[in-house]
Protein backbone atom coordinates (compact mmCIF):
# COMPACT_ATOMS: atom_id res chain seq x y z
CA UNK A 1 -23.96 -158.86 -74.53
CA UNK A 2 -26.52 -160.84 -76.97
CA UNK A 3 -25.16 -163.58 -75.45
CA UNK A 4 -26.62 -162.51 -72.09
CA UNK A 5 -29.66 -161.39 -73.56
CA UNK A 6 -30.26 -164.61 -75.19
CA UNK A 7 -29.68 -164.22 -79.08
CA UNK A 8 -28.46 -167.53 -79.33
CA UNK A 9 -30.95 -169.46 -77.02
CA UNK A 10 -32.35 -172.12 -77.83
CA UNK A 11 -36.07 -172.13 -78.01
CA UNK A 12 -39.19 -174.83 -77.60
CA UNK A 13 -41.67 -174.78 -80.91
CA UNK A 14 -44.62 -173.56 -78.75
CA UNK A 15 -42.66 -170.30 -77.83
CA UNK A 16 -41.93 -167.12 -79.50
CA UNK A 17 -38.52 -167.39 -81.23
CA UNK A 18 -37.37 -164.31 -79.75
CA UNK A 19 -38.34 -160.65 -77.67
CA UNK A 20 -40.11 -158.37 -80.14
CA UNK A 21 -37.67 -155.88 -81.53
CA UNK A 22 -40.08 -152.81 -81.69
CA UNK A 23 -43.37 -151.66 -79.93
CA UNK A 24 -45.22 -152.06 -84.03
CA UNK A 25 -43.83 -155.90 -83.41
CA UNK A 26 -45.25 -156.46 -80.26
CA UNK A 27 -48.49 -155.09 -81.00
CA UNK A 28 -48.48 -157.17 -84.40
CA UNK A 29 -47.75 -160.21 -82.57
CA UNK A 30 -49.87 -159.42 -79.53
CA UNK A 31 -52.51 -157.01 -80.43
CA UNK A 32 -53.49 -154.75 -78.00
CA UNK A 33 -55.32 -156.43 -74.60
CA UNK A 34 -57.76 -154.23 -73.10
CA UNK A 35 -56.00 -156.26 -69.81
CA UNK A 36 -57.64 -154.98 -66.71
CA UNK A 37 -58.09 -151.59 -65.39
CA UNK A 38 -55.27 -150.93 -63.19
CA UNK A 39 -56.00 -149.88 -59.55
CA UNK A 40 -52.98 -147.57 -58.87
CA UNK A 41 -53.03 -145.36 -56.50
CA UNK A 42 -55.00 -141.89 -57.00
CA UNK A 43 -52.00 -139.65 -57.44
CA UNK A 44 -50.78 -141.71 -60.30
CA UNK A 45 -53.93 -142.31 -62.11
CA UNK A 46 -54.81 -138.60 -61.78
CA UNK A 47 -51.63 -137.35 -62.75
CA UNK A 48 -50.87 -135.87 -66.52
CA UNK A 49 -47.27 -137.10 -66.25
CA UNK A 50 -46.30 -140.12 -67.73
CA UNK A 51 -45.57 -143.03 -65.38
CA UNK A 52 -45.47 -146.64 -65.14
CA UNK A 53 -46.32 -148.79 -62.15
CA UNK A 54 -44.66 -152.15 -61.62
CA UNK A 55 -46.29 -154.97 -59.26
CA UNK A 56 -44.25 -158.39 -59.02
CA UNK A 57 -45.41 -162.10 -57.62
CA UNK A 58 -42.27 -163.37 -55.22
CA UNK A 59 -41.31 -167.14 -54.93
CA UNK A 60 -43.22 -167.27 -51.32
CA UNK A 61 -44.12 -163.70 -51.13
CA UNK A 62 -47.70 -163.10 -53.42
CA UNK A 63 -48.42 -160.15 -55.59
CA UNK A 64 -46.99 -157.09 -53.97
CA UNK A 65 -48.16 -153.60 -54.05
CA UNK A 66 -47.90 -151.19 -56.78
CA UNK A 67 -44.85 -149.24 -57.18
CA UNK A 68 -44.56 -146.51 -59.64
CA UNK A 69 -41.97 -144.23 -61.04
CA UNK A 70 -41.74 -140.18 -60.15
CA UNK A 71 -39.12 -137.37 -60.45
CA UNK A 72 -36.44 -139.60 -58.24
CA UNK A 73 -37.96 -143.29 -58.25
CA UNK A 74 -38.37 -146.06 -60.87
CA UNK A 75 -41.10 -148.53 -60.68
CA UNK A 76 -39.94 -151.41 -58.69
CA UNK A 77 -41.48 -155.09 -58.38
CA UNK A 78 -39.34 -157.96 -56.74
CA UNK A 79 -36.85 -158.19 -54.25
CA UNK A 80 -33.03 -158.33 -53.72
CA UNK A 81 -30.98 -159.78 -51.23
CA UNK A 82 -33.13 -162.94 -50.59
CA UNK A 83 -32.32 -165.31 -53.42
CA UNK A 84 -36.34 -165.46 -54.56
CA UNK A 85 -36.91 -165.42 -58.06
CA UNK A 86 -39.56 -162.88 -59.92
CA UNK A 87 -42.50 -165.02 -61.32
CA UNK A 88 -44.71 -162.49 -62.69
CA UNK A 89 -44.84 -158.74 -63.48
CA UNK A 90 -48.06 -156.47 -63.68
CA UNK A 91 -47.07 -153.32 -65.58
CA UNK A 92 -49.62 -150.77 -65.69
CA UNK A 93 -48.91 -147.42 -67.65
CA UNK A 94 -50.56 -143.71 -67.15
CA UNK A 95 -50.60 -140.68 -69.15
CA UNK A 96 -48.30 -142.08 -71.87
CA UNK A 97 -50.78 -141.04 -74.81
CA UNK A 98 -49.67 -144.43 -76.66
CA UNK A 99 -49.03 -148.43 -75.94
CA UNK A 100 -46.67 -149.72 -74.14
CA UNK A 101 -45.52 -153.43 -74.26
CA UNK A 102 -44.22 -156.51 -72.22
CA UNK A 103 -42.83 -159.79 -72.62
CA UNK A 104 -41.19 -162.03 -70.82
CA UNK A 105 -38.26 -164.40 -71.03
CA UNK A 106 -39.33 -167.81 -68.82
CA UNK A 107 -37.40 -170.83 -67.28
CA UNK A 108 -38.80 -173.95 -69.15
CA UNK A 109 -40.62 -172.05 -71.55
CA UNK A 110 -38.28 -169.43 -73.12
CA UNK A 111 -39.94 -165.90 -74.60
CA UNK A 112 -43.64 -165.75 -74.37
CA UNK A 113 -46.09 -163.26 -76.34
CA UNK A 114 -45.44 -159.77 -75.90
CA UNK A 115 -48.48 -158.44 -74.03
CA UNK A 116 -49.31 -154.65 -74.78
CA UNK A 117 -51.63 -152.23 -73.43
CA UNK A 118 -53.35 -148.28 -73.45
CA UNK A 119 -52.72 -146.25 -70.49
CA UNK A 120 -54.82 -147.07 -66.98
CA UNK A 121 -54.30 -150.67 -68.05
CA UNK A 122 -52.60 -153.66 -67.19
CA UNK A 123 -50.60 -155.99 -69.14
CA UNK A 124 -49.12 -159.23 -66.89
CA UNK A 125 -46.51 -161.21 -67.89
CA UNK A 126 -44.47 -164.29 -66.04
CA UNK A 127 -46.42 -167.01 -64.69
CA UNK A 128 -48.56 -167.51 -61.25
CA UNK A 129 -48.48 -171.04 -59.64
CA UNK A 130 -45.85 -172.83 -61.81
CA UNK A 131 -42.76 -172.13 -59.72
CA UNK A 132 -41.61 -170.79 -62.75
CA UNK A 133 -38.32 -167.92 -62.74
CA UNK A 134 -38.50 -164.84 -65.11
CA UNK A 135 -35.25 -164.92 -66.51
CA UNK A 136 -35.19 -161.58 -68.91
CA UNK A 137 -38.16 -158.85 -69.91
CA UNK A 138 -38.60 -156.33 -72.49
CA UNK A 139 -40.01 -153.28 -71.84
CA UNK A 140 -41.61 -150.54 -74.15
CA UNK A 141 -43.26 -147.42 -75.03
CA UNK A 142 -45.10 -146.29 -78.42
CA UNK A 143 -44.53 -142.75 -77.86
CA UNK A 144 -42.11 -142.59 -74.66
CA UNK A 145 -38.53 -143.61 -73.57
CA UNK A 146 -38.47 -146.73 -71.30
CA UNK A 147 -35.66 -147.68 -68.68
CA UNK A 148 -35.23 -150.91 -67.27
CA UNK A 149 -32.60 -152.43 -64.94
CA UNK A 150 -32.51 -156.32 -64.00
CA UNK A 151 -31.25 -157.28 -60.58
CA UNK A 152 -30.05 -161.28 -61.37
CA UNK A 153 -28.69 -163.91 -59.35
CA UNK A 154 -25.21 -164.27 -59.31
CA UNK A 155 -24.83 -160.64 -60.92
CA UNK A 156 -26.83 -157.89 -58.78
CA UNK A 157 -27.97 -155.33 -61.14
CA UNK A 158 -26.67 -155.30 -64.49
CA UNK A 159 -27.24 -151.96 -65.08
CA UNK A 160 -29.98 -149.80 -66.66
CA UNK A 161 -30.90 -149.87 -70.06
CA UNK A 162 -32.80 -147.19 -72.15
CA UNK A 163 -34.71 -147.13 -75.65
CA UNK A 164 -36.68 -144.27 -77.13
CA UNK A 165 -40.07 -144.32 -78.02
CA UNK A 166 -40.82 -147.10 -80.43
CA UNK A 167 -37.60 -149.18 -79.56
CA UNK A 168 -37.80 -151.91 -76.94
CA UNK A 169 -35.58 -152.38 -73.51
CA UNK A 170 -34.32 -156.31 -72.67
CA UNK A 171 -33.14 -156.69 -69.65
CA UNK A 172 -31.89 -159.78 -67.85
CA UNK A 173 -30.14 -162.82 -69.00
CA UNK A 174 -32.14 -165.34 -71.36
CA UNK A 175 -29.41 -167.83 -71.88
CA UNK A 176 -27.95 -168.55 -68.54
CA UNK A 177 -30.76 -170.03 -66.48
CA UNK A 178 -30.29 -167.65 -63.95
CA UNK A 179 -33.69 -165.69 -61.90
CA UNK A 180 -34.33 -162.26 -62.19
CA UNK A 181 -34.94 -161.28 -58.88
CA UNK A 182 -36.14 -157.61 -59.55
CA UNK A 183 -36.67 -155.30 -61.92
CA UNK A 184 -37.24 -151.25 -61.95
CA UNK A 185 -38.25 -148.98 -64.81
CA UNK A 186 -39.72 -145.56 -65.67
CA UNK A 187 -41.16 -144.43 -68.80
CA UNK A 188 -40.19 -140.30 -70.25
């Protein structure tokens, strides 16, 4: 499994050497962005339950809309089925009381900073206008357990991955060159 999740990658000197291995290294390495205020929709940014809302940009598709996690759905960005890769990921968390943290794994330019962010904001990772594949994320939560789940080509979903508060979630494969075509997640 570190194999998949790219322990033994290969990395460029302008990248970080690896995913953060804890929310206190992310925000070490990143600080925290004050990002953008997130517009997600009423419901969610009104809410007192913790949630996350994912938003991904598509090879030939754009940004698309938020999606956020309840009682019986995970955040979702990306899509499966039509061999496009994820380029970018807006995460945006709500009622959390803490930070959570991104980073992403990308073709060409292996892990980038973390990026991590208070609640009704947004942290983006990937890039926009490159043609660039995400090819693994992490995902996590100061005070809150975080899910993740990678859909990859080749492999469909690989399965859903959990860390409690403080830990981080990688998902995808870092080593293989492979897209990640989707990702879903939900933050306890």
């Amino acid at each position: 499994m570190a194999a998949l999740l790219g322990a033994g990658a290969t990395t460029a000197s302008a990248e970080v050497s690896g995913p953060a291995t804890t929310v206190d290294e992310a925000v070490r390495q990143a600080g925290i962005s004050d990002g953008v205020v997130a517009d997600l929709p009423p419901e969610v940014a009104e809410s007192a339950t913790p949630s996350v809302c994912f938003s991904g940009h598509v090879q030939d598709v754009g940004w698309q809309p938020w999606m956020c996690d309840d009682d019986s759905n995970w955040a979702f960005a990306g899509t499966t089925g039509n061999g496009l890769r994820l380029e970018a990921l807006r995460v945006a968390p709500s009622a959390t009381g803490g930070v959570t943290c991104v980073q992403a794994h990308v073709q060409n330019q292996g892990w980038n900073p973390p990026k991590c962010v208070n609640d009704g904001r947004t942290a983006e990772i990937g890039t926009v206008g490159l043609g660039l594949r995400m090819e693994a994320m992490t995902f996590s939560s100061s005070t809150r357990t975080t899910c993740a789940e990678a859909h990859m080509q080749n492999y469909g979903w690989l399965g859903n991955v959990c860390e409690p508060a403080g830990k981080v979630t990688v998902v995808g494969i870092a080593s293989l060159g492979l897209r990640m075509e989707a990702v879903e997640g939900k933050i306890d």
